[in-house]
N, C-alpha and C. Protein backbone atom coordinates (compact mmCIF):
# COMPACT_ATOMS: atom_id res chain seq x y z
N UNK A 1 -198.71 -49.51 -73.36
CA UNK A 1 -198.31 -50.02 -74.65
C UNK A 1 -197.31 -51.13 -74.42
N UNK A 2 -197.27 -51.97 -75.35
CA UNK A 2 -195.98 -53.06 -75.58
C UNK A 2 -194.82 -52.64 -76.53
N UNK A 3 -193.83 -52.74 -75.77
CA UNK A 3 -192.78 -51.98 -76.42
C UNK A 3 -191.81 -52.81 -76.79
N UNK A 4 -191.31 -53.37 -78.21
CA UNK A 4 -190.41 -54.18 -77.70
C UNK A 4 -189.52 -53.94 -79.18
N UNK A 5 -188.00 -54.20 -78.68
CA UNK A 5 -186.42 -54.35 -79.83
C UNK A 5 -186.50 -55.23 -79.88
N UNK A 6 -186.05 -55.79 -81.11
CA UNK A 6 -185.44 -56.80 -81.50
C UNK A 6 -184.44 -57.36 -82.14
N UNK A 7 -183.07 -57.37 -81.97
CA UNK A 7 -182.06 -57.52 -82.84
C UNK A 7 -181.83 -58.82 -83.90
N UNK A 8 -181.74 -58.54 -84.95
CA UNK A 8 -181.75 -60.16 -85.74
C UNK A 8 -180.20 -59.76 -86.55
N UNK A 9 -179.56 -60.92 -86.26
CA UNK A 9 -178.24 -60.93 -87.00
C UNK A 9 -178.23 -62.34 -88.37
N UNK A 10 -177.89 -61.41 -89.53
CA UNK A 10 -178.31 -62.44 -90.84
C UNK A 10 -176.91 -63.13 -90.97
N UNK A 11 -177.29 -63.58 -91.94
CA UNK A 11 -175.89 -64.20 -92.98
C UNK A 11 -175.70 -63.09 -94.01
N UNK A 12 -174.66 -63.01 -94.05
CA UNK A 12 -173.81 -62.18 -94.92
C UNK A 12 -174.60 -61.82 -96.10
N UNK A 13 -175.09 -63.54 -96.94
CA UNK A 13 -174.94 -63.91 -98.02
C UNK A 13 -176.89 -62.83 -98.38
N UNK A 14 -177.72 -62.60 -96.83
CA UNK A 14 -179.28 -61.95 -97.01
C UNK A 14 -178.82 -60.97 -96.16
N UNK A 15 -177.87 -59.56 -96.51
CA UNK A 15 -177.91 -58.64 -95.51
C UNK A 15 -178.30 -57.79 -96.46
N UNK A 16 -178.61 -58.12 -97.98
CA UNK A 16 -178.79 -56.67 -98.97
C UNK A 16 -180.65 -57.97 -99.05
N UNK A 17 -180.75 -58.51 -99.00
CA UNK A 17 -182.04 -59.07 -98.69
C UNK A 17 -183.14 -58.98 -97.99
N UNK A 18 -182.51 -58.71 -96.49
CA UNK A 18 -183.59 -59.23 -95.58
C UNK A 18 -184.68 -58.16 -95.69
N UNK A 19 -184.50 -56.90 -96.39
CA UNK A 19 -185.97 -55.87 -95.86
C UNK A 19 -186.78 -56.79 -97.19
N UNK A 20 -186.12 -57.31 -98.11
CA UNK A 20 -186.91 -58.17 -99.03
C UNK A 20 -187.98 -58.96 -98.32
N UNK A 21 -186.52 -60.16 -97.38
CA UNK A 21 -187.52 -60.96 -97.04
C UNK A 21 -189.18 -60.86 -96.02
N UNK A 22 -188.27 -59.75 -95.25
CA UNK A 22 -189.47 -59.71 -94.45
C UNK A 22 -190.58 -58.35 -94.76
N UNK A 23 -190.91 -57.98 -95.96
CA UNK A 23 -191.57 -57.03 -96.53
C UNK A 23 -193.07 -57.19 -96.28
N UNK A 24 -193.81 -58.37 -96.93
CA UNK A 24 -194.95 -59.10 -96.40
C UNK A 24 -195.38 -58.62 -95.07
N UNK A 25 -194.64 -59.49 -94.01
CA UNK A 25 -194.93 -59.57 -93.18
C UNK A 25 -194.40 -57.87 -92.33
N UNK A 26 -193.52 -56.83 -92.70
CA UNK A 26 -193.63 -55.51 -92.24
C UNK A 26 -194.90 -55.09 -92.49
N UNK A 27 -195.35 -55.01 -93.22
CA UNK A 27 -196.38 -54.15 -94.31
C UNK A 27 -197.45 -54.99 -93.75
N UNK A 28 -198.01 -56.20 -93.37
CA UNK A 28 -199.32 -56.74 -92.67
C UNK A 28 -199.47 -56.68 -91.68
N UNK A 29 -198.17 -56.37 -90.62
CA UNK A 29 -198.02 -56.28 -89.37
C UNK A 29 -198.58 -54.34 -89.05
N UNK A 30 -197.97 -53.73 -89.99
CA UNK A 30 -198.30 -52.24 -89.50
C UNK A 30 -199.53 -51.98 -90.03
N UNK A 31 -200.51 -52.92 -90.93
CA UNK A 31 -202.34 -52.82 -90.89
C UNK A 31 -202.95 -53.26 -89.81
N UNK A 32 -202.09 -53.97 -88.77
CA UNK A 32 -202.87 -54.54 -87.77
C UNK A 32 -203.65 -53.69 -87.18
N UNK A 33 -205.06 -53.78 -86.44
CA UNK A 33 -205.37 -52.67 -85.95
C UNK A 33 -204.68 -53.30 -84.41
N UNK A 34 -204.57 -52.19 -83.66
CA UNK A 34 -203.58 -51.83 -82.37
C UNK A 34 -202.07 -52.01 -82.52
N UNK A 35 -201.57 -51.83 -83.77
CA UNK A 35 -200.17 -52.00 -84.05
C UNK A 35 -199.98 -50.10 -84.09
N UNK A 36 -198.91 -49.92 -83.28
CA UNK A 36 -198.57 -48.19 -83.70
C UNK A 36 -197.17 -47.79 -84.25
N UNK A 37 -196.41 -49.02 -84.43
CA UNK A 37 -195.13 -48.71 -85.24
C UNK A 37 -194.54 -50.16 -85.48
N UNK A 38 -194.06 -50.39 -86.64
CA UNK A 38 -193.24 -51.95 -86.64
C UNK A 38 -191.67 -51.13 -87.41
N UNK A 39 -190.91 -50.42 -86.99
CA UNK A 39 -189.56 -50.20 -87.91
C UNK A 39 -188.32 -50.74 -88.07
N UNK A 40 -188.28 -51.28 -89.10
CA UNK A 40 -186.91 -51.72 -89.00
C UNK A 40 -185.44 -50.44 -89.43
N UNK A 41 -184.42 -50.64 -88.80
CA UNK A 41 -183.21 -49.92 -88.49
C UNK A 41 -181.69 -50.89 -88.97
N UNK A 42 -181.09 -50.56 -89.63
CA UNK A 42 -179.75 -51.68 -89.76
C UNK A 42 -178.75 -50.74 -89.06
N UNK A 43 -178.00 -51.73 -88.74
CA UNK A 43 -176.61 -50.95 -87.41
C UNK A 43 -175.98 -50.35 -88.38
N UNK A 44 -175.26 -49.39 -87.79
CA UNK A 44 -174.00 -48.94 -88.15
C UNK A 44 -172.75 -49.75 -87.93
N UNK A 45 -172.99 -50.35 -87.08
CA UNK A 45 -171.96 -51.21 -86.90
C UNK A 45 -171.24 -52.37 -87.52
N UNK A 46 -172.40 -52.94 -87.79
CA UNK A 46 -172.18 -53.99 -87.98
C UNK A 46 -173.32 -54.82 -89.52
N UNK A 47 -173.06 -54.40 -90.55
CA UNK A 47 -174.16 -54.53 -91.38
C UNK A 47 -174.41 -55.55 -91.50
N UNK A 48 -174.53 -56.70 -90.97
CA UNK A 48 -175.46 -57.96 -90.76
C UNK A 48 -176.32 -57.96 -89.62
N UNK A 49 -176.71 -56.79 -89.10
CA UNK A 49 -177.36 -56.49 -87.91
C UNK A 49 -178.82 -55.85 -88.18
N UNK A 50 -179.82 -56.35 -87.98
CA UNK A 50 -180.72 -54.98 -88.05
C UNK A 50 -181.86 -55.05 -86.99
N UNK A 51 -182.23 -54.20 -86.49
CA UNK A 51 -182.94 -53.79 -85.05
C UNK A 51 -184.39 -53.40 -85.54
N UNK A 52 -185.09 -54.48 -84.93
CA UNK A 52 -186.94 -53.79 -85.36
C UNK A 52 -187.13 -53.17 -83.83
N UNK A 53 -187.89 -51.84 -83.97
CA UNK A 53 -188.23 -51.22 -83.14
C UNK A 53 -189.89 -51.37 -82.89
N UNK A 54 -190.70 -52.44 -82.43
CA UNK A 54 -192.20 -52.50 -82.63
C UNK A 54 -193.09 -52.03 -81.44
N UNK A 55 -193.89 -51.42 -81.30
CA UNK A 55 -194.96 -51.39 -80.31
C UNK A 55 -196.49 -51.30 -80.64
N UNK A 56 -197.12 -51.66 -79.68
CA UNK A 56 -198.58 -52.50 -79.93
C UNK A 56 -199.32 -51.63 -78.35
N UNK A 57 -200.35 -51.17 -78.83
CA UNK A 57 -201.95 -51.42 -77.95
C UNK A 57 -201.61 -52.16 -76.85
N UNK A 58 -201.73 -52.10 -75.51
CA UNK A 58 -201.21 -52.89 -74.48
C UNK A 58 -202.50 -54.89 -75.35
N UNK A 59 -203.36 -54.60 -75.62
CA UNK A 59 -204.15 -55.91 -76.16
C UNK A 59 -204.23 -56.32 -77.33
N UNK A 60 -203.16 -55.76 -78.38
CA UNK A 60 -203.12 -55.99 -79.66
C UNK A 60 -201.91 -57.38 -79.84
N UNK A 61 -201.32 -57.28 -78.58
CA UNK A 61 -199.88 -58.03 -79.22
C UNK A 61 -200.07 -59.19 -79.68
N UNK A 62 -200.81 -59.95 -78.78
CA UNK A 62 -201.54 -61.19 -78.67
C UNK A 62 -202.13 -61.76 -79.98
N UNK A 63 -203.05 -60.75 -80.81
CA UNK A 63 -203.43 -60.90 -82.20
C UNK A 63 -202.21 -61.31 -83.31
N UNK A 64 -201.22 -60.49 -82.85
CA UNK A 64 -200.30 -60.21 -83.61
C UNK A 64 -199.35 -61.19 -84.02
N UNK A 65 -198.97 -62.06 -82.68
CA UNK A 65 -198.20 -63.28 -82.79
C UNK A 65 -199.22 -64.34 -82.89
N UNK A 66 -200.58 -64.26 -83.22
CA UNK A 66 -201.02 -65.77 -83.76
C UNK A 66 -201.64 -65.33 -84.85
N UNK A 67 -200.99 -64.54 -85.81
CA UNK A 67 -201.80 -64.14 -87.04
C UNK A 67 -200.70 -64.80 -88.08
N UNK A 68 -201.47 -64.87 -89.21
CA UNK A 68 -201.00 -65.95 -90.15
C UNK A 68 -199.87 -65.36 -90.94
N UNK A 69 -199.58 -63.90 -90.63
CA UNK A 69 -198.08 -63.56 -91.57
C UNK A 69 -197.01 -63.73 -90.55
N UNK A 70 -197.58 -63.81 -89.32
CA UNK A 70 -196.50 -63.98 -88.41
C UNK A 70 -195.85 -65.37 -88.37
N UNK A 71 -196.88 -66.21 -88.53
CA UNK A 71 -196.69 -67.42 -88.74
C UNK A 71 -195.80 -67.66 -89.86
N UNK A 72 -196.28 -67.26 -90.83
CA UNK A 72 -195.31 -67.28 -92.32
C UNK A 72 -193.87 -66.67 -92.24
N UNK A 73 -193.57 -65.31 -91.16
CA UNK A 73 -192.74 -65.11 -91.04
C UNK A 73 -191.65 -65.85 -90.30
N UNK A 74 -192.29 -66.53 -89.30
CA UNK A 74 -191.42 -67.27 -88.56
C UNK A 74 -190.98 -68.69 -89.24
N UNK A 75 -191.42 -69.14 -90.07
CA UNK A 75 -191.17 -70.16 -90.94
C UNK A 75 -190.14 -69.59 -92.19
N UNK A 76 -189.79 -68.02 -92.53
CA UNK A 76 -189.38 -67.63 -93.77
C UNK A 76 -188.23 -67.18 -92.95
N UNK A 77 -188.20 -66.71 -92.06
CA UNK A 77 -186.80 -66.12 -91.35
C UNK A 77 -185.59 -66.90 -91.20
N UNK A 78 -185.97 -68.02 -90.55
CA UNK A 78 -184.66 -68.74 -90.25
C UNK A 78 -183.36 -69.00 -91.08
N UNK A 79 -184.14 -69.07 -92.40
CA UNK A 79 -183.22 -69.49 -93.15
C UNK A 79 -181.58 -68.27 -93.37
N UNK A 80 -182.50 -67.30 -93.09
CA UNK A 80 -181.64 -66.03 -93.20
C UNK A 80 -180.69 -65.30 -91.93
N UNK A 81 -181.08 -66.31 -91.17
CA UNK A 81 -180.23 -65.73 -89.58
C UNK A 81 -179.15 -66.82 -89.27
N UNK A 82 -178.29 -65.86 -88.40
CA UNK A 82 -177.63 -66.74 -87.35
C UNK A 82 -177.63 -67.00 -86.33
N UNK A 83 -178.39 -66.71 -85.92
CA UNK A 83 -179.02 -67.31 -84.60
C UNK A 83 -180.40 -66.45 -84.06
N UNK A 84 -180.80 -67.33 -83.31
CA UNK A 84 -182.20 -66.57 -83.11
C UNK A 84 -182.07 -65.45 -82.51
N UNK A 85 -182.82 -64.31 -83.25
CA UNK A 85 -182.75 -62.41 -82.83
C UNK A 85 -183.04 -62.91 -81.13
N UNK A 86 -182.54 -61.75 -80.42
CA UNK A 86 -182.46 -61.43 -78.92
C UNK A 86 -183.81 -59.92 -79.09
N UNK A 87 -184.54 -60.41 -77.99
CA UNK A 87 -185.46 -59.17 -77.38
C UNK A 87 -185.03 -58.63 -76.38
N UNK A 88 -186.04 -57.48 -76.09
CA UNK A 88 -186.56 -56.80 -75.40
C UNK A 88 -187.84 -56.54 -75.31
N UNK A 89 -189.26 -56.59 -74.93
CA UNK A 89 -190.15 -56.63 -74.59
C UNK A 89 -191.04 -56.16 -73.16
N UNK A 90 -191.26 -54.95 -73.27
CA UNK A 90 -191.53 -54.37 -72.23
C UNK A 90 -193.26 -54.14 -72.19
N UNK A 91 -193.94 -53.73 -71.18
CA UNK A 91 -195.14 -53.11 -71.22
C UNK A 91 -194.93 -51.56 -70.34
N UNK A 92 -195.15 -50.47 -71.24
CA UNK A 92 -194.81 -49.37 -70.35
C UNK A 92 -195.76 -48.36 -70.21
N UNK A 93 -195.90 -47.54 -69.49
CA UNK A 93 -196.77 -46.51 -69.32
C UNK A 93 -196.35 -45.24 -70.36
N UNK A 94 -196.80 -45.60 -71.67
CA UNK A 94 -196.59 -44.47 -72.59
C UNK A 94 -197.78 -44.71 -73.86
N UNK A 95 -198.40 -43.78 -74.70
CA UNK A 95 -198.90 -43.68 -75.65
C UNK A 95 -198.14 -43.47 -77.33
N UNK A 96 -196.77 -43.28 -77.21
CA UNK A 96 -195.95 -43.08 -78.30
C UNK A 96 -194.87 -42.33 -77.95
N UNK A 97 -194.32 -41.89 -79.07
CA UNK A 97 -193.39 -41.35 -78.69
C UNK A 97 -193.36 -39.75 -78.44
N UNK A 98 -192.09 -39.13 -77.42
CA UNK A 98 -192.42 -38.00 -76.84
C UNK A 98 -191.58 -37.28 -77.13
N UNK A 99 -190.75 -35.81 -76.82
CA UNK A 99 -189.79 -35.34 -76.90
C UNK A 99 -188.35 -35.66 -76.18
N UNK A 100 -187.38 -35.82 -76.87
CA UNK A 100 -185.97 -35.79 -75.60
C UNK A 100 -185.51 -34.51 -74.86
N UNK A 101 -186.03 -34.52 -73.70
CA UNK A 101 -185.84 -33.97 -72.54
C UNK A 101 -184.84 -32.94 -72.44
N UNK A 102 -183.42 -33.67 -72.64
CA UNK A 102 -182.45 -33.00 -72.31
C UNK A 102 -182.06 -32.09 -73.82
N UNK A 103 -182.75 -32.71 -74.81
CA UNK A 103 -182.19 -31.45 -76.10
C UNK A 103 -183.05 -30.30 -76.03
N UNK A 104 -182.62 -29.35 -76.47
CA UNK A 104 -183.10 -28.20 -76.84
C UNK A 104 -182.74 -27.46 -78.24
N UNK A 105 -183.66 -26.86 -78.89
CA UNK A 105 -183.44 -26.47 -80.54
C UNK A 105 -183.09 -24.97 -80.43
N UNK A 106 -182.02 -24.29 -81.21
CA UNK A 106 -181.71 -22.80 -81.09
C UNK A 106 -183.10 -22.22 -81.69
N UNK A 107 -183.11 -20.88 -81.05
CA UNK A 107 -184.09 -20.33 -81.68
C UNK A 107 -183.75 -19.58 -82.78
């Protein structure tokens, strides 16, 4: 699978906005076929922060960044950031997500 974060830091003025802005393009991105999660997360930290968590079909990604909401998205975003989001982008040997290891639930 392709696994990849993405942190995007807004302007102040689109931090009660941005799941606005990028709604379209959440919602066309998770019909993709070989798309298996697109989520977005806002920090605790720092509420002009918010973290998409996406992964793709090891051969889906490719579709994904030359499809036409992506396109639209990357033309609709800028206006709303401060600087261009930072990745992470991995390809890893996993099918989704699994259990954490080290927790255990009382019985």
């Amino acid at each position: 699978m392709i696994f990849i974060v993405a942190k995007f830091t807004v302007k102040p003025e689109w931090s009660d906005r941005w799941l606005d802005l990028t709604r379209d393009f959440t919602e066309a991105t998770r019909q993709e076929p070989g798309n298996l999660w697109f989520d977005w997360s806002r920090s605790v930290d720092d509420p002009h922060q918010f973290v998409l968590v996406e992964a793709f079909q090891d051969d889906a990604a490719g579709a994904h960044v030359n499809s036409t909401h992506f396109a639209a998205a990357m033309k609709a975003m800028p206006q709303a950031l401060v600087k261009i989001p930072e990745v992470i982008s991995e390809r890893i040997d996993a099918e989704g997500w699994g259990p954490l290891g080290e927790m255990t639930m009382p019985v």
